[in-house]
Protein backbone atom coordinates (compact mmCIF):
# COMPACT_ATOMS: atom_id res chain seq x y z
CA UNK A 1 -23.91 0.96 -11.12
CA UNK A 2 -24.23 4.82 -12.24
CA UNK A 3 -27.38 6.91 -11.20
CA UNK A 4 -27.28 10.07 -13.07
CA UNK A 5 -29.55 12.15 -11.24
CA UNK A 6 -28.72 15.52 -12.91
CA UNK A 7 -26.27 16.19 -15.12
CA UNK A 8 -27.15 19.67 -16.74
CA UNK A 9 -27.21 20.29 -20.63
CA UNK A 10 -23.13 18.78 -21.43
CA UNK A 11 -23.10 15.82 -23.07
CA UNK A 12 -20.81 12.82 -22.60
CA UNK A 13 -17.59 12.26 -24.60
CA UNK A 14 -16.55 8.51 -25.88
CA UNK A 15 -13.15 7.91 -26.20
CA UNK A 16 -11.09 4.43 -27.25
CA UNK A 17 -11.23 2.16 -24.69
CA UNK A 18 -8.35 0.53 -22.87
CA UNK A 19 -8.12 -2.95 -24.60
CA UNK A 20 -6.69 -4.59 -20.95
CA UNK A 21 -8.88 -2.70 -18.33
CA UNK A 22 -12.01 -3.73 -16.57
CA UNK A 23 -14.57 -1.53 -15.06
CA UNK A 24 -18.37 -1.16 -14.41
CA UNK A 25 -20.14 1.97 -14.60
CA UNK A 26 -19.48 4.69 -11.70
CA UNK A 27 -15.57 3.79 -11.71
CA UNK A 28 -13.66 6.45 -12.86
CA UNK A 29 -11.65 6.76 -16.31
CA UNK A 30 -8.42 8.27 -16.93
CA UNK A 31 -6.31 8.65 -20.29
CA UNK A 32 -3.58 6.85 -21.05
CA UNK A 33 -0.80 6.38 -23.85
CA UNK A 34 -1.10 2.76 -25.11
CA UNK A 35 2.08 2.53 -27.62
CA UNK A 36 1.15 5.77 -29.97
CA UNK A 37 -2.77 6.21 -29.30
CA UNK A 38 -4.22 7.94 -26.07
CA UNK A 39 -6.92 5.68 -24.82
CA UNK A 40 -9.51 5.71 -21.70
CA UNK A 41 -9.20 3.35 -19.01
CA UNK A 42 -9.37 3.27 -14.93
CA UNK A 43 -7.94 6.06 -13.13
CA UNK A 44 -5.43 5.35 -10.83
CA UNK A 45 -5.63 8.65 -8.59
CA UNK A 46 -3.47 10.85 -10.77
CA UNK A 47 -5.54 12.24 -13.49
CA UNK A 48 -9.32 11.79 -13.32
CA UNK A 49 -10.69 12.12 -16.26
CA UNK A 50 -14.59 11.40 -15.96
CA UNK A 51 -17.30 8.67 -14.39
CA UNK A 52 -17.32 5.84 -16.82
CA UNK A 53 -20.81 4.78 -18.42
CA UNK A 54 -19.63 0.96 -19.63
CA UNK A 55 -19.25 -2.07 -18.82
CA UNK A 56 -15.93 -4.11 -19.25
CA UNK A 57 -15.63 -6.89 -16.51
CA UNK A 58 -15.56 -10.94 -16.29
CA UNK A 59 -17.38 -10.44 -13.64
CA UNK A 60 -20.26 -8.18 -11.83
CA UNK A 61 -19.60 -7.14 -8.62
CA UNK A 62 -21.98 -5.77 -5.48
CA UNK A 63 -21.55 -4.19 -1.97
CA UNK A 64 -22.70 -5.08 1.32
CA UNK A 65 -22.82 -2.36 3.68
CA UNK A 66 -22.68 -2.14 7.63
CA UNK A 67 -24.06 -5.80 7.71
CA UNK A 68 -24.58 -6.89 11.37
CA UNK A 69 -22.63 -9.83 12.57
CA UNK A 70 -23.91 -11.37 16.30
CA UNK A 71 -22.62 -14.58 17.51
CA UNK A 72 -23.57 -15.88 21.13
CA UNK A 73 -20.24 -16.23 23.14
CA UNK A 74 -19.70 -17.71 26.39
CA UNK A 75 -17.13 -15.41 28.40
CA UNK A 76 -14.55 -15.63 31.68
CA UNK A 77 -13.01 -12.61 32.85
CA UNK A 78 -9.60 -11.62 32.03
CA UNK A 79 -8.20 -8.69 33.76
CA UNK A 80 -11.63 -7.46 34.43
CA UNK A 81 -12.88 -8.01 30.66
CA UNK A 82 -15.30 -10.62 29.62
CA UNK A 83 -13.75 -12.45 26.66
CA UNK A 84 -14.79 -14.86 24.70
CA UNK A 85 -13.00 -18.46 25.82
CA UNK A 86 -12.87 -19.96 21.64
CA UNK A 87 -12.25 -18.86 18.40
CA UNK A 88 -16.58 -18.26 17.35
CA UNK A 89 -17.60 -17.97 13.50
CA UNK A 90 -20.04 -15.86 11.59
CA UNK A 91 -21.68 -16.18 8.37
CA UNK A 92 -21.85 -13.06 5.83
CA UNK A 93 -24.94 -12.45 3.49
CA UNK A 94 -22.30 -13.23 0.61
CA UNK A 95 -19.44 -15.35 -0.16
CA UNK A 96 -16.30 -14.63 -2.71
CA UNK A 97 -15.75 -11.33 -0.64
CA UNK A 98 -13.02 -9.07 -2.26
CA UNK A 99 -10.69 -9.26 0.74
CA UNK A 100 -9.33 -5.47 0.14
CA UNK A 101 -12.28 -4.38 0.71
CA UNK A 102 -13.68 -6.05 3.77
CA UNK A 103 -13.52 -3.99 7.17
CA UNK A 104 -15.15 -4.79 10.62
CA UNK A 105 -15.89 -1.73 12.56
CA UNK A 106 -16.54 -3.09 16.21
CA UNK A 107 -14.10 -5.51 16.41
CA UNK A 108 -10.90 -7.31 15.00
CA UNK A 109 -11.99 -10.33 12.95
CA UNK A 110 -10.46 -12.99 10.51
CA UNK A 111 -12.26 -13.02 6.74
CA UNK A 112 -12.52 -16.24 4.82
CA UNK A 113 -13.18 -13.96 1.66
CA UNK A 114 -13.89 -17.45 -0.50
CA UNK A 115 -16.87 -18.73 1.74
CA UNK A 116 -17.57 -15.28 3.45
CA UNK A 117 -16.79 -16.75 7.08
CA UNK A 118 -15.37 -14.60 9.86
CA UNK A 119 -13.50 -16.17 12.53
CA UNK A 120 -13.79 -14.01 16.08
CA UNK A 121 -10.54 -15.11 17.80
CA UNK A 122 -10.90 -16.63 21.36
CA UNK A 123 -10.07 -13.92 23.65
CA UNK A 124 -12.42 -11.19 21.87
CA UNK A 125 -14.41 -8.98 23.83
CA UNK A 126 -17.60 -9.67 24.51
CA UNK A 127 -19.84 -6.07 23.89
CA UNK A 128 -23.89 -7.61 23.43
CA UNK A 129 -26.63 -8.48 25.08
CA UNK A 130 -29.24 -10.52 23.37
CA UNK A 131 -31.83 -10.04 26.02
CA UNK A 132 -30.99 -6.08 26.24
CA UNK A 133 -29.55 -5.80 29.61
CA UNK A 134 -26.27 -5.65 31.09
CA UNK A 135 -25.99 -9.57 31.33
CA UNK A 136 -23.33 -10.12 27.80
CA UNK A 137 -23.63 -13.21 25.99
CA UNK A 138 -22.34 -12.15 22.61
CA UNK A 139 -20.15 -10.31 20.20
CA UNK A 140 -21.77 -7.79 17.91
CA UNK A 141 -20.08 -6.17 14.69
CA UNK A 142 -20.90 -4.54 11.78
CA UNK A 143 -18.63 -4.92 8.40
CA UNK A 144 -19.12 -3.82 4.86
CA UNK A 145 -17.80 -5.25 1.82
CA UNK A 146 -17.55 -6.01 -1.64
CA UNK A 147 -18.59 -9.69 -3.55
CA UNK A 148 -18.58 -11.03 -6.94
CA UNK A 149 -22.23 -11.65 -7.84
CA UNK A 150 -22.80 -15.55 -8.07
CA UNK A 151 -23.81 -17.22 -11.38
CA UNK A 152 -24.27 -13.97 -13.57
CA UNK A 153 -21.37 -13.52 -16.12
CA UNK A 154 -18.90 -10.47 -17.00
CA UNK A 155 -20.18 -8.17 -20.38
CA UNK A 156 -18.66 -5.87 -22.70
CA UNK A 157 -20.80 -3.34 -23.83
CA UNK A 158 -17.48 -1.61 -25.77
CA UNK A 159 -17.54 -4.45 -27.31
CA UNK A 160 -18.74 -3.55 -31.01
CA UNK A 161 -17.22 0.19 -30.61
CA UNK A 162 -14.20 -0.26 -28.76
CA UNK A 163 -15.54 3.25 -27.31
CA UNK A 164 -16.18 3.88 -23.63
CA UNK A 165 -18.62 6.95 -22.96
CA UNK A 166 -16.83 9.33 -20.23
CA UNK A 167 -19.19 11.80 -18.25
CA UNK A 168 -16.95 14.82 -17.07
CA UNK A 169 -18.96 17.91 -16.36
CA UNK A 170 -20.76 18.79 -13.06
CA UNK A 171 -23.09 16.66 -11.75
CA UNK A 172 -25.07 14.41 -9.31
CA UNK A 173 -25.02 10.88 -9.39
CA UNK A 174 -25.50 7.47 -7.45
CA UNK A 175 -23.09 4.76 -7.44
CA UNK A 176 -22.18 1.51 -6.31
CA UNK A 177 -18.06 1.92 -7.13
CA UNK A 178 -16.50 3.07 -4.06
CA UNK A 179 -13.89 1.62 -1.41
CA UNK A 180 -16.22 -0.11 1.43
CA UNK A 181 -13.34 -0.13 3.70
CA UNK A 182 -14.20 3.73 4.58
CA UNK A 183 -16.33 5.77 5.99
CA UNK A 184 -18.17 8.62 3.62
CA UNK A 185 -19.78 11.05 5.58
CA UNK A 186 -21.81 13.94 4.28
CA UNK A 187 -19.92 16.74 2.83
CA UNK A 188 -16.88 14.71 2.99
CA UNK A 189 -14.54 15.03 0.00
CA UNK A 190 -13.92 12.36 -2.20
CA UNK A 191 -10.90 11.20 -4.30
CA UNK A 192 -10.11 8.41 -6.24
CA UNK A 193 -8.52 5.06 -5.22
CA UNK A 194 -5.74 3.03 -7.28
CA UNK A 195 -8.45 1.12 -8.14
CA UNK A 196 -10.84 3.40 -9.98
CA UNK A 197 -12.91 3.96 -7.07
CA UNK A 198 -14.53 6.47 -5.14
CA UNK A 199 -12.60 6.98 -1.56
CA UNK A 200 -12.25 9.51 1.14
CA UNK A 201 -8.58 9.01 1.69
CA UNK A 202 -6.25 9.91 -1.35
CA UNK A 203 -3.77 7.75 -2.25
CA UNK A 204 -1.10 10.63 -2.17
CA UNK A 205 -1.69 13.96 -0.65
CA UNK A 206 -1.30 15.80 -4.39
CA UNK A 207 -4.07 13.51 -5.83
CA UNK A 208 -6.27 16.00 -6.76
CA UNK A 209 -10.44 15.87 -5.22
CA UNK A 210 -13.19 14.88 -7.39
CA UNK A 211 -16.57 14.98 -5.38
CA UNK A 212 -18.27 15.27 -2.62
CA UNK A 213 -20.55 13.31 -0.46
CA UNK A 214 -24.19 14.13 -0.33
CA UNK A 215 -26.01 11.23 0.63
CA UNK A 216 -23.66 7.93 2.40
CA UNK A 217 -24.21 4.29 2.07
CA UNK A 218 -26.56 2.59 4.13
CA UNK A 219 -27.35 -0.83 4.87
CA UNK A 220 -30.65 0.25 3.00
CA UNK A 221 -29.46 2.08 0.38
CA UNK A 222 -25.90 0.78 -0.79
CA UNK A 223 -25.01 3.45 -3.13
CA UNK A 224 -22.79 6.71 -2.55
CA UNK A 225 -24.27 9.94 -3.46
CA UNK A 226 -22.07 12.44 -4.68
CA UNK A 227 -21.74 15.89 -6.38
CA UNK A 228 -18.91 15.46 -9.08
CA UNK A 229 -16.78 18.29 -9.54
CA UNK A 230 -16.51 17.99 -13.41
């Protein structure tokens, strides 16, 4: 997804697209040499080129962000912790989770990423209270994530053109095509991941900043808001 919410008087450049790569709108393009023609595709980090405005995927894809997890647990003490005494499962809002980009803030878990079960190991913490007091009776974490989107199929809209439209110039957007597995506080600088996304943390310390966070992901609103650099 790609919310252009200003974007000044430029206009958008279309190049050839990348006959191989797949991408959804807010991932970021790069050019590349493909035998003796330069062509667009996803930017690995090095060379940002622009935000990509097209689709090219088999597949749509979606974020879930800082989802709350509670289980009830029954605990003993261990060296003067309450922990659970069994391995205790939670259910996700979503199933075919892309494990690489699953993360559990509060506490260690194991991801099913095909059903979207989390196993809490026996001998977790125990850290909530469903009645509010100081009696615990469960674990409580929060995770965010990104899933394929059930039932709705992949398009191509380079299709006819073999062109994919590149914004480059100074701007504010919205977007949906960032790493999940990081945190994006305001003002925080962004870069881009190997995979075309939108990340705090480079990928190499020379890979050059792109943006900057104006408004984070909530569990309410699930898109990044960003100044790009252009």
């Amino acid at each position: 997804m790609l919310r252009i919410l200003f974007a000044g008087n430029a206009m958008a450049l279309s190049w050839p697209v990348h006959p191989s790569d797949e991408f959804e709108p807010g991932q970021i393009g790069q050019l590349k040499v493909l035998g003796n023609q330069v062509v667009c595709g996803v930017s690995d980090g090095t060379a940002p080129l622009g935000i990509l405005d097209d689709m090219k995927k088999n597949a749509f894809t979606s974020t879930s962000i800082d989802e709350e997890i509670i289980v009830p647990a029954t605990g003993r003490l261990v060296d003067g912790r309450l922990v659970s005494v069994i391995d205790l499962l939670g259910v996700l809002q979503h199933a075919a989770v892309v494990a690489s980009s699953f993360i559990s803030y509060n506490v260690d878990v194991e991801l099913n990423s095909t059903n979207g079960i989390i196993t809490f190991p026996a001998g977790t913490e125990l850290n909530y209270s469903f009645a509010g007091n100081t009696t615990l009776d469960g674990i409580r974490t929060v995770v965010s994530y990104t899933y394929f989107v059930p039932n709705i199929p992949g398009d191509d809209s380079t299709l006819a053109s073999s062109q994919v439209t590149v914004w480059f110039q100074k701007m504010f957007i919205q977007t949906d095509q960032f790493e999940t597995n990081r945190r994006y506080p305001i003002n925080a600088p962004l870069f881009v991941s190997e995979t075309g996304k939108f990340t705090t943390t480079p990928v190499r310390d020379d890979y050059p900043m792109v943006a900057m966070v104006t408004t984070p992901p909530t569990s309410i609103h699930g898109s990044l808001g960003l100044v790009w650099m252009g």
